[in-house]
Protein backbone atom coordinates (compact mmCIF):
# COMPACT_ATOMS: atom_id res chain seq x y z
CA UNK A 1 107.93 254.71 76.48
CA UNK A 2 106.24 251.46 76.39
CA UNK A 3 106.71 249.80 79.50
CA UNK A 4 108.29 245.64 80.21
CA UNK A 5 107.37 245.50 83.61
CA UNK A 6 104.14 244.22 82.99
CA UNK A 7 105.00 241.15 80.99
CA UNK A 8 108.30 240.56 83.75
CA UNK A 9 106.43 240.89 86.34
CA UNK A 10 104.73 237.33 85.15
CA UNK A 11 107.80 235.64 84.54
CA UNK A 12 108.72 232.46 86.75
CA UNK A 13 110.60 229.98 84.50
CA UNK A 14 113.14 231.80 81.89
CA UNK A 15 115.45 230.10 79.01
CA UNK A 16 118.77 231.96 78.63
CA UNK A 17 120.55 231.66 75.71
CA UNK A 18 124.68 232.08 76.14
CA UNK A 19 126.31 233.04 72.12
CA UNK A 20 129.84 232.11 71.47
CA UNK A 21 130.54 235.27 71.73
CA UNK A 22 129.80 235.47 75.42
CA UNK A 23 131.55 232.05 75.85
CA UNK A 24 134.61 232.79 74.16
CA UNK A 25 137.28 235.29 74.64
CA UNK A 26 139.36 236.99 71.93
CA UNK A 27 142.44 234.51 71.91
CA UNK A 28 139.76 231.54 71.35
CA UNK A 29 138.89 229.31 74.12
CA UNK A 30 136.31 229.12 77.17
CA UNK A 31 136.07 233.04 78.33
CA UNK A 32 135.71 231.34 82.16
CA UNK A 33 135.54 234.67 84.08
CA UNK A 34 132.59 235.61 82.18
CA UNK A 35 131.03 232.04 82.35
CA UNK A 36 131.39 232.38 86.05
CA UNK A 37 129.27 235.67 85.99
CA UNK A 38 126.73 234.84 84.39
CA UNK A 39 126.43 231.67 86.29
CA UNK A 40 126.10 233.44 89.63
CA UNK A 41 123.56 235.71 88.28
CA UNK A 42 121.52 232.43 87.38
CA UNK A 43 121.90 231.58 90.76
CA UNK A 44 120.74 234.39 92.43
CA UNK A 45 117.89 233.87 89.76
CA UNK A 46 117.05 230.78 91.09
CA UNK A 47 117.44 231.98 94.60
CA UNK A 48 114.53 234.14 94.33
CA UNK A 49 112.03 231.37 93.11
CA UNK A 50 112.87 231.39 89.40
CA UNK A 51 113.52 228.60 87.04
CA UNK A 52 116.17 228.89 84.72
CA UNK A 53 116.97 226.86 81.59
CA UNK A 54 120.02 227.48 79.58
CA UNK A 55 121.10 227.17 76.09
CA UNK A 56 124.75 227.29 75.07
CA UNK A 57 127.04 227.68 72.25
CA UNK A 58 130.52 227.42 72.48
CA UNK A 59 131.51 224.10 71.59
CA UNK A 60 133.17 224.42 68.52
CA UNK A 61 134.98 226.84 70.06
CA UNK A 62 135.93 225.17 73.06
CA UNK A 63 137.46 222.55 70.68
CA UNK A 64 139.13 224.57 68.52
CA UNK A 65 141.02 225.76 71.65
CA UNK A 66 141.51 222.34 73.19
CA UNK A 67 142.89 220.63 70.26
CA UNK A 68 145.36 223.73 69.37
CA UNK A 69 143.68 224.70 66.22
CA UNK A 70 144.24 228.26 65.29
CA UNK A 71 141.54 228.69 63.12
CA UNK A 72 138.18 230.47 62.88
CA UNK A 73 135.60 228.01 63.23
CA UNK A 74 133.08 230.26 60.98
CA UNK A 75 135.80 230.30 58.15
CA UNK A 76 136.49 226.74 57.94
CA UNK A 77 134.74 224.44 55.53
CA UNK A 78 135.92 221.00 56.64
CA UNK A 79 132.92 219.50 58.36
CA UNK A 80 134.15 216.76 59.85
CA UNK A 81 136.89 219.09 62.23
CA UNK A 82 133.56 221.63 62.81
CA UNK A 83 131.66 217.53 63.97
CA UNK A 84 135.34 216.36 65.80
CA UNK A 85 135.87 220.28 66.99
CA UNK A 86 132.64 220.23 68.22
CA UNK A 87 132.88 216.58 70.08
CA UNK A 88 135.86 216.80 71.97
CA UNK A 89 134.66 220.85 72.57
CA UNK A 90 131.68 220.02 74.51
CA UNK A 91 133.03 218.39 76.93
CA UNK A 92 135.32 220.76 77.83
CA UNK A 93 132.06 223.38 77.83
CA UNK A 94 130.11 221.27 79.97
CA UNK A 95 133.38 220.11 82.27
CA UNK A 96 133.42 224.09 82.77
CA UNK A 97 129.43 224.20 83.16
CA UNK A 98 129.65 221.51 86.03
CA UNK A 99 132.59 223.09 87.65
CA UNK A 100 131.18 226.89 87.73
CA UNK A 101 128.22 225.20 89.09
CA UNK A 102 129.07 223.76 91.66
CA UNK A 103 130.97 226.83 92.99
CA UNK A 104 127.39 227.64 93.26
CA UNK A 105 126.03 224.29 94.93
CA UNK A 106 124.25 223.93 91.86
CA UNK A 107 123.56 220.46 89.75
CA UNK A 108 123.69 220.52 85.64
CA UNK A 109 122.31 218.26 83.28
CA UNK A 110 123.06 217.93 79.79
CA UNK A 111 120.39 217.51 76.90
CA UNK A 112 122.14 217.40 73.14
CA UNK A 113 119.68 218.06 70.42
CA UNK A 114 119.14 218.06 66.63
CA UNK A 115 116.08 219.67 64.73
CA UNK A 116 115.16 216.64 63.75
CA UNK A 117 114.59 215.57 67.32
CA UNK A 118 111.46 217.63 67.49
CA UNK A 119 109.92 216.42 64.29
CA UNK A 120 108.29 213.15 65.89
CA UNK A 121 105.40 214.34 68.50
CA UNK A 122 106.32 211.28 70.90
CA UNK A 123 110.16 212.93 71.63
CA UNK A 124 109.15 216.04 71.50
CA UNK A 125 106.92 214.90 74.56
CA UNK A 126 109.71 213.45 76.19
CA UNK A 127 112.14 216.39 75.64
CA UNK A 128 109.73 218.54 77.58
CA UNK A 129 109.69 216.11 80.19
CA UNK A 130 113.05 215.46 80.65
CA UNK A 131 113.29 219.77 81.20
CA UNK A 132 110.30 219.22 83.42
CA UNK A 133 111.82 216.24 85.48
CA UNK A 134 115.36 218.19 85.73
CA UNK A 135 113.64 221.36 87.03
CA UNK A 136 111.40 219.35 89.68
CA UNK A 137 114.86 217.95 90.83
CA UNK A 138 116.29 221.42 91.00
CA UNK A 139 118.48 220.61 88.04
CA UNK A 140 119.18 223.53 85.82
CA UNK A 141 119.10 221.94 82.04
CA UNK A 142 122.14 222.95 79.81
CA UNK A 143 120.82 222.70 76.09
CA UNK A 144 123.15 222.80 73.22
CA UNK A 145 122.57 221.38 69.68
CA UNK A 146 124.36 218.12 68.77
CA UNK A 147 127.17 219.67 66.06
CA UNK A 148 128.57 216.38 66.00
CA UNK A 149 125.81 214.95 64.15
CA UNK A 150 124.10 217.79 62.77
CA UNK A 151 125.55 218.73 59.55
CA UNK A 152 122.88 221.64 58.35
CA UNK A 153 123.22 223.38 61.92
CA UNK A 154 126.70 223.77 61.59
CA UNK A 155 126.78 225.31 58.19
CA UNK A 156 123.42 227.05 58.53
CA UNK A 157 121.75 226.96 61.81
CA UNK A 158 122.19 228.97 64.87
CA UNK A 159 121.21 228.29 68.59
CA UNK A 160 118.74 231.73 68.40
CA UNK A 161 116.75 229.06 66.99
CA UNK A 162 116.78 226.62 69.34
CA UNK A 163 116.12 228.83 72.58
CA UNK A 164 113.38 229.74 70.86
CA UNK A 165 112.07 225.91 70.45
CA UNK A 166 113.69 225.72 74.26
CA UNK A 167 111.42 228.29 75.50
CA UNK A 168 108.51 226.24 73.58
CA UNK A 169 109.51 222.90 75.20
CA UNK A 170 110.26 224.00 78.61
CA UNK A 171 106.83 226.20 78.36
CA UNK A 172 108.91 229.39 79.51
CA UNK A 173 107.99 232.67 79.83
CA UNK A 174 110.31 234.59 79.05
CA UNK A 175 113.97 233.72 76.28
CA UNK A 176 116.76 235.96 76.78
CA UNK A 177 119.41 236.14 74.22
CA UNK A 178 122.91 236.94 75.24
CA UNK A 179 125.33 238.00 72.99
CA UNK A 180 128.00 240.47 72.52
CA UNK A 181 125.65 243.90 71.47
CA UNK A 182 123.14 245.82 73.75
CA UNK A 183 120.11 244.96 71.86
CA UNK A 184 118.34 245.31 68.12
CA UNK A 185 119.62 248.59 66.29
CA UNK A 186 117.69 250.32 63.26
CA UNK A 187 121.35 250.11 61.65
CA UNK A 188 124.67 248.38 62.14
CA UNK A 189 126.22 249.88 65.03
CA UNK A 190 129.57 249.06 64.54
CA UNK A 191 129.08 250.92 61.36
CA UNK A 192 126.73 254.07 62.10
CA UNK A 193 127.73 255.43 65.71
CA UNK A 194 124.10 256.89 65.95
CA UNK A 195 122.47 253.66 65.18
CA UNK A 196 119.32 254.04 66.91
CA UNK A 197 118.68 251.30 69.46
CA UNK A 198 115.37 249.83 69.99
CA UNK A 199 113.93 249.37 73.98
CA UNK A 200 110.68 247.77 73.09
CA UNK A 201 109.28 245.50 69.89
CA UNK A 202 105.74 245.83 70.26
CA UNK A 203 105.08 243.87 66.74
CA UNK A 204 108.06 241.92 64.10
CA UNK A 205 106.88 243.96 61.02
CA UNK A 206 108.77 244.31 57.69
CA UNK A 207 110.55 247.25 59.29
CA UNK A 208 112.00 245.29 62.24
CA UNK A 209 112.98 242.41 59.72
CA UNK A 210 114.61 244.95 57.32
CA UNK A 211 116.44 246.22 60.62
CA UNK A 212 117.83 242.95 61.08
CA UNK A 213 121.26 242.06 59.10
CA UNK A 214 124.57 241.23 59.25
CA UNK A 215 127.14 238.81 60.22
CA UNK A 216 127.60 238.20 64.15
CA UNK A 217 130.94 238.18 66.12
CA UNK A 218 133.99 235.68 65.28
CA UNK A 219 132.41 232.84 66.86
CA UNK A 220 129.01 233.38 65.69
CA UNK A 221 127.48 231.40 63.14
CA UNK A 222 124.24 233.78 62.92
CA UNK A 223 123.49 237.36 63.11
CA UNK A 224 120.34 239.66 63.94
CA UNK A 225 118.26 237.75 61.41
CA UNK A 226 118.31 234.85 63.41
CA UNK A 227 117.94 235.87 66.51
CA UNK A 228 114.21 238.18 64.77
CA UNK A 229 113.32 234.49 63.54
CA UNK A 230 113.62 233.39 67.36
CA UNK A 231 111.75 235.94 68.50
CA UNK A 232 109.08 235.32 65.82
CA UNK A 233 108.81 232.29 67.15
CA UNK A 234 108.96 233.12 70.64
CA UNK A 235 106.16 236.13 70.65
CA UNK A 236 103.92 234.50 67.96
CA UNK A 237 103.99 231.45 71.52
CA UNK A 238 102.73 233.90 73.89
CA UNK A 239 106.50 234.33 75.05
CA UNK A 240 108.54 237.13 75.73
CA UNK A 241 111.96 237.59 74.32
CA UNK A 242 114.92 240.10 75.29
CA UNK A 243 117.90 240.63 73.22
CA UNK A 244 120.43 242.03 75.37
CA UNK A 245 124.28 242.63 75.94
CA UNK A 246 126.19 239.55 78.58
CA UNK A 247 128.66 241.29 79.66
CA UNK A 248 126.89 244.23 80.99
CA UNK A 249 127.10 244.01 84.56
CA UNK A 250 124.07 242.48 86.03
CA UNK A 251 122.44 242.12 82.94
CA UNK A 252 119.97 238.80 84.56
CA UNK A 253 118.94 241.10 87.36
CA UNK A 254 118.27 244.05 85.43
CA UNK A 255 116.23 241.97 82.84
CA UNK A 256 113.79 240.08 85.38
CA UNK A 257 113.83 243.79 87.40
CA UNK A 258 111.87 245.35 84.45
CA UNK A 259 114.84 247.67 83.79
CA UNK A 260 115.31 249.30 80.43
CA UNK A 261 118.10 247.13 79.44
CA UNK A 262 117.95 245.26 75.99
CA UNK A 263 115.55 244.87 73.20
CA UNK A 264 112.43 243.30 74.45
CA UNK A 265 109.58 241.99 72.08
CA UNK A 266 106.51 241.72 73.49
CA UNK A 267 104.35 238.61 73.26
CA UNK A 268 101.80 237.70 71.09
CA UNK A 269 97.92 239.01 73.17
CA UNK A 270 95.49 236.63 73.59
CA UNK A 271 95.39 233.11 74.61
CA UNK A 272 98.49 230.95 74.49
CA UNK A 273 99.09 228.77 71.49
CA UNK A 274 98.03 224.69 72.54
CA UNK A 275 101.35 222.63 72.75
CA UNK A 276 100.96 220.59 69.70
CA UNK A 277 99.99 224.28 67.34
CA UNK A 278 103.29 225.07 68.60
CA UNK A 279 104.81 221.70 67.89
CA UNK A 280 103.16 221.98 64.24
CA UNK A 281 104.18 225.31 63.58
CA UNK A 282 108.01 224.99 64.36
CA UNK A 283 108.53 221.48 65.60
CA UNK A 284 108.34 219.33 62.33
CA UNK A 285 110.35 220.41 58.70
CA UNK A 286 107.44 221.16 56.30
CA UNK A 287 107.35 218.98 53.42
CA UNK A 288 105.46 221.07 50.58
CA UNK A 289 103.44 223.68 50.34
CA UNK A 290 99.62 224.50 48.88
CA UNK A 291 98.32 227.79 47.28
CA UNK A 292 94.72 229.23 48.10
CA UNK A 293 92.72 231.35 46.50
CA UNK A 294 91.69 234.80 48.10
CA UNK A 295 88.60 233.03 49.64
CA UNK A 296 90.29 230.46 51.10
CA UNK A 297 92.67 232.62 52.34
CA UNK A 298 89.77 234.87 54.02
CA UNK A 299 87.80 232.25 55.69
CA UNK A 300 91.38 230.25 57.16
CA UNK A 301 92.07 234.09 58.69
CA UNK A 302 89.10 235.23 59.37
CA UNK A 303 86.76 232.24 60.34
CA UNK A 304 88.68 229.97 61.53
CA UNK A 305 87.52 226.96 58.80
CA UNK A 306 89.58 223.81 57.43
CA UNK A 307 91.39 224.05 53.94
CA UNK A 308 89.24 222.65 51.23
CA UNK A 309 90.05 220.88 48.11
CA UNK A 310 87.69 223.81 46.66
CA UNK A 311 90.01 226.79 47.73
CA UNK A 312 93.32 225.18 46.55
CA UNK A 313 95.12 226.28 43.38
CA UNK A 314 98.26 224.97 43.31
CA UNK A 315 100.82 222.03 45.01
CA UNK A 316 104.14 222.82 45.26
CA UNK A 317 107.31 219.66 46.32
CA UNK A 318 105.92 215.95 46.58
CA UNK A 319 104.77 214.69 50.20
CA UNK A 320 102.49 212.23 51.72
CA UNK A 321 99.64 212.20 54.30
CA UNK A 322 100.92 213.03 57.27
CA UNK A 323 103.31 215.84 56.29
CA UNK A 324 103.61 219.52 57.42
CA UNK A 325 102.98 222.05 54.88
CA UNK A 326 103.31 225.41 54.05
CA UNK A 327 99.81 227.14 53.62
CA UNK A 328 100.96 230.36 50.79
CA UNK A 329 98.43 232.93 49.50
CA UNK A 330 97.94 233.96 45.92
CA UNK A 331 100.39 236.71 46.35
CA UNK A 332 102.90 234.20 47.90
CA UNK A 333 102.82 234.97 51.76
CA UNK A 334 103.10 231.86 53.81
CA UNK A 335 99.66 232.39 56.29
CA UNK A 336 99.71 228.88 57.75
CA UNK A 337 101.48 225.90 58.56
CA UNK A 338 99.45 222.56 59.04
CA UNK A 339 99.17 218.49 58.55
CA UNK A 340 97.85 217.11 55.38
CA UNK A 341 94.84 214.66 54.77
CA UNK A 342 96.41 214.30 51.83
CA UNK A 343 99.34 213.35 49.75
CA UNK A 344 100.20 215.65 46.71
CA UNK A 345 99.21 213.65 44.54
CA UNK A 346 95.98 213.11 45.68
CA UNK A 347 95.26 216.42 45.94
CA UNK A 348 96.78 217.53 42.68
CA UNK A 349 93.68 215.35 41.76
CA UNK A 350 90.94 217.30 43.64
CA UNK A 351 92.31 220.75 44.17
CA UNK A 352 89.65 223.84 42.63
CA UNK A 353 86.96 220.79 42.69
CA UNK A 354 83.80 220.35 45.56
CA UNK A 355 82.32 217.92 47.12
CA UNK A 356 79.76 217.38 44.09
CA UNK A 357 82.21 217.38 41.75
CA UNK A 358 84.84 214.82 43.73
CA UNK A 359 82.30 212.29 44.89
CA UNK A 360 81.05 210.72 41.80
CA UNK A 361 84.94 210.38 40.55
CA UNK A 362 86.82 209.80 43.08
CA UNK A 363 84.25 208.59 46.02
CA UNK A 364 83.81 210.00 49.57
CA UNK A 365 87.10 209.55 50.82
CA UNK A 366 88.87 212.17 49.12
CA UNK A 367 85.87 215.12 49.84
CA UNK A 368 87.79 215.48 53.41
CA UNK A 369 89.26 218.46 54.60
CA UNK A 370 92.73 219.12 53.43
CA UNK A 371 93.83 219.98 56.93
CA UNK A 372 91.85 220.03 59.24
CA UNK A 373 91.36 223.35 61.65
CA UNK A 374 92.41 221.48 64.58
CA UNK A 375 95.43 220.44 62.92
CA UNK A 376 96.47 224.12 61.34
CA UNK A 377 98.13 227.01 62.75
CA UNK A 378 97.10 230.15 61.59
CA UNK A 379 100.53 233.26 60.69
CA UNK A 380 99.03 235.83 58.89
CA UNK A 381 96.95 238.12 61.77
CA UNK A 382 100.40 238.08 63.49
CA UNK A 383 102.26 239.31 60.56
């Protein structure tokens, strides 16, 4: 068996991410005996040295409860109750949050975020420096993403997601993901009894995504696939990521003990991604996407070299310089991510052609790099 403890044993600031499911109890509402739990295992975390940021779910919930609605918030297709459920709800979840706390003698602060909030490089600066200012002050940060405003993360999203861009931010090293199953099964458990369960992920290949399916509990608005995207993310950072069960009984301790508890994924080897790779590679929305030829593809993997107008067959979507795009191989596997030169336009214009070819038509400012190597993160040796 493949052992954790080597990776744990490295671990000194940790994002833990709380599903509905471990927030909520079967009638609907706050599940506050289990809240309190958890919260004195991330106290005895932080007892022992270790930093702890959280991520929550649970305010639709929450409001559901609050405002006497007896519905299931993952069946109902009114957004604006989900946005009003999900206003009045988190302050309820954070009123708990502050009062479980301080049981503890501990301090919360609240950060609400959309995706969109990491798309400009300046905020997502000052995100990570709010987490880092919080922490310094001894502070533990309560993350949630802002449903009231947020109309594609309530019908689509899922906060697997954004522990994973937590753990990025916050530079952690280590996301666990607490929900209401003991880890990643090769089938549906609640269908197969001998579902196999894995201990430890040592790469996210096909197999591991074709494991992954499924709708989550009640409360949920993801399932396994989202929470293999997060630890996609997560591993392909340099961080470690455990999938494990909340309401086992010391489930904190047992994680940051080494024990065999969970699905853990190891990280990525090597040296860490730079800040702003990761803030290209799942900070911004891409805008487009560009198609390369098998040589292109080759020397981007293999050699570490900028995207040429040469190597580029196709432009997919219509974006300008400055935009993220997709980097997709002739066989249509996405093997970068990265910030253009150039609009689409102006490179429907050049794409297949060299420098020889480009310069007498269209003069030396389009025989640039398409994105430049500095600017481009690199998927497919992780794949």
């Amino acid at each position: 068996m493949k052992s954790r403890k080597q990776y744990i044993d490295k671990i000194k600031r940790v994002v833990i991410k709380i599903g509905s499911s471990s927030l909520t109890s079967k009638k609907g509402g706050l599940d506050l005996d289990n809240m309190a739990s958890l919260i004195k295992q991330v106290k005895d975390l932080s007892s022992k040295g270790m930093e702890v940021i959280m991520v929550s779910s649970g305010a639709m919930a929450a409001g559901f409860e609050y405002l006497g609605i007896k519905k299931d918030p993952r069946k109902t297709s009114d957004i604006s109750l989900l946005q009003a459920a999900a206003s009045v709800g988190q302050v309820e979840l954070m009123k708990a949050y502050r009062d479980l706390f301080l049981e503890e003698d501990t301090k919360v602060g609240q950060i609400l975020l959309t995706h969109e909030d990491t798309t400009r490089r300046e905020q997502f600066l000052n995100i990570k420096s709010t987490i880092r200012n919080l922490l310094k002050l001894g502070v533990v940060p309560i993350i949630n993403e802002n449903d009231t405003v947020a109309v594609d993360e309530i019908k689509f999203g899922d906060n697997d997601e954004l522990g994973a861009m937590a753990a990025i931010l916050s530079e952690a090293d280590l996301l666990i993901i607490l929900s209401d199953i003991e880890g990643m099964y090769r089938q549906d458990p609640r269908i197969d009894s001998k579902a196999e369960m894995l201990s430890f992920v040592e790469k996210i290949d096909r197999d591991i995504e074709d494991s992954a399916g499924g709708k989550g509990s009640s409360y949920g608005i993801g399932g396994m696939l989202s929470k293999i995207k997060a630890a996609k993310i997560c591993t392909f950072s340099g961080i470690s990521m455990v999938i494990a069960n909340s309401r086992r009984e010391n489930i904190l301790s047992d994680i940051l003990e080494g024990r065999d508890v969970g699905t853990f994924f190891k990280p990525r080897p090597g040296a860490k991604v730079k800040s702003v790779k990761k803030w290209i590679a799942f900070g911004i929305r891409t805008r487009g996407s560009i198609i390369v030829d098998d040589g292109a593809r080759d020397a981007v993997i293999n050699k570490g070299t900028s995207i040429l107008p040469v190597g580029i067959t196709g432009v997919n979507g219509k974006f300008d310089r400055g935009d993220t795009l997709k980097v997709m191989s002739a066989d249509d596997v996405m093997i970068a991510k990265g910030i253009s030169s150039f609009s689409s336009d102006e490179i429907k214009k050049i794409m297949g052609k060299n420098e020889k070819a480009i310069l007498p038509r269209y003069g030396g400012d389009m025989c640039g790099e398409v994105i430049h190597r500095d600017c481009l993160v690199v998927f497919e040796n992780d794949r």
